[in-house]
C-alpha atoms as a PDB file:
ATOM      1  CA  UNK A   1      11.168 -10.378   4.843  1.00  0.00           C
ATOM      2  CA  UNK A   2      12.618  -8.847   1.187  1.00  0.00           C
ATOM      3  CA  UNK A   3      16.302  -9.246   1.194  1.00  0.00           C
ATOM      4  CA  UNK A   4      16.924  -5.751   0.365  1.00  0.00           C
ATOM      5  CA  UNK A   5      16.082  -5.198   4.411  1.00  0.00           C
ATOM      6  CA  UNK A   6      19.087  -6.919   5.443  1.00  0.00           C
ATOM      7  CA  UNK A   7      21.837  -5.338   3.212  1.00  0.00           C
ATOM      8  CA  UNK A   8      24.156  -2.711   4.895  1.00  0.00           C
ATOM      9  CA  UNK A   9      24.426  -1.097   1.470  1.00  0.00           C
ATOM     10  CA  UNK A  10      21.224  -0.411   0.327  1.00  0.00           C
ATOM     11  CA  UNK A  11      18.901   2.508   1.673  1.00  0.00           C
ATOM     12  CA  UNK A  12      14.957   1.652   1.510  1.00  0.00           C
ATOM     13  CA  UNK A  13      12.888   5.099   1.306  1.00  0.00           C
ATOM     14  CA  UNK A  14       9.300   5.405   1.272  1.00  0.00           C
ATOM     15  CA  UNK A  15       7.641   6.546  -1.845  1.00  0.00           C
ATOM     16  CA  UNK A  16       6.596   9.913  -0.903  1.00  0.00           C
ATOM     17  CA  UNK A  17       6.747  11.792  -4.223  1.00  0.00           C
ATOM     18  CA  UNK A  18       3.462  13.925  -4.350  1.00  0.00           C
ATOM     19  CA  UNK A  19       0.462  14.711  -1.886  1.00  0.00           C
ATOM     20  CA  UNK A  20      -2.443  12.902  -2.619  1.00  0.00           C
ATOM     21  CA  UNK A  21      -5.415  14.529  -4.457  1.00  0.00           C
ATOM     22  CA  UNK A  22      -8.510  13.555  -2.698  1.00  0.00           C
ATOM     23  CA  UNK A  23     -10.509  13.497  -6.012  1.00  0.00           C
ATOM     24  CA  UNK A  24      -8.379  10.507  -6.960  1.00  0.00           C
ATOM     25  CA  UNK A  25      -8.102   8.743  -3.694  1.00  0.00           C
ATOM     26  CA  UNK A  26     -12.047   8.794  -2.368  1.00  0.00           C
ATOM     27  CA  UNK A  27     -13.013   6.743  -5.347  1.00  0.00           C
ATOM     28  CA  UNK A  28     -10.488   4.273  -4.036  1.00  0.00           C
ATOM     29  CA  UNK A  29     -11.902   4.360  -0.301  1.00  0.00           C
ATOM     30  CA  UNK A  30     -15.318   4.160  -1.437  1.00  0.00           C
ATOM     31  CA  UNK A  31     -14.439   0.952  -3.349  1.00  0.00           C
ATOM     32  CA  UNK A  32     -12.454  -1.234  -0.640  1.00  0.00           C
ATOM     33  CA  UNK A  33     -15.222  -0.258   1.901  1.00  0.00           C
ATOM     34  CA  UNK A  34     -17.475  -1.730  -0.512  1.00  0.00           C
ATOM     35  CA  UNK A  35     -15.530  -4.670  -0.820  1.00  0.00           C
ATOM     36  CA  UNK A  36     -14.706  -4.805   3.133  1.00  0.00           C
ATOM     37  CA  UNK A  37     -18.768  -5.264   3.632  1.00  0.00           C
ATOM     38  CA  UNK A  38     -19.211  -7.890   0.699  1.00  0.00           C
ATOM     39  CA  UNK A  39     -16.100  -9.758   2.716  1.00  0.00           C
ATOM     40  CA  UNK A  40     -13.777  -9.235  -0.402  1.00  0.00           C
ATOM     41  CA  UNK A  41     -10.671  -8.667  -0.745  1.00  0.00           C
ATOM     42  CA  UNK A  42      -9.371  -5.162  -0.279  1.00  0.00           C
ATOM     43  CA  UNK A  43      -6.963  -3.304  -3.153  1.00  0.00           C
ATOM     44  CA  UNK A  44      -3.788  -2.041  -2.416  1.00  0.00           C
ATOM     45  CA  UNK A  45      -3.180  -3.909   0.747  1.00  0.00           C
ATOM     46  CA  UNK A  46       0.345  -4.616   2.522  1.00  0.00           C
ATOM     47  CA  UNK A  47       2.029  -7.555   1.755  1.00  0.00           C
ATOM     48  CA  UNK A  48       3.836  -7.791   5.543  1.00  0.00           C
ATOM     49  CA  UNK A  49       5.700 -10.860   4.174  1.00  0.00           C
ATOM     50  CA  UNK A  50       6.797  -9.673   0.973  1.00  0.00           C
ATOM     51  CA  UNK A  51       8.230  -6.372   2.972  1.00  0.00           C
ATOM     52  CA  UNK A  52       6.063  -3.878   1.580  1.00  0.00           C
END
């Protein structure tokens, strides 16, 4: 877990700053379904561990 999850006096946000334009983002899910069938790994993931 990051640190920053533990301290009283810091505020974690999402990063919500704009709605996401399908022209840019289908690219993007074409590609890591590509990779998901080849049994590569993905872009973009979650690092769980990391915190985010």
């Amino acid at each position: 877990m990051h640190p920053f999850w533990q301290k009283n006096k810091i505020l974690l946000t999402p990063h919500c700053s704009s709605i996401t334009d399908p022209n840019s983002v289908a690219p993007q899910i074409l590609k890591n379904y590509r990779l998901m069938k080849s049994g590569q790994a993905l872009m973009n993931q979650v690092d769980a561990f990391r915190g985010y």
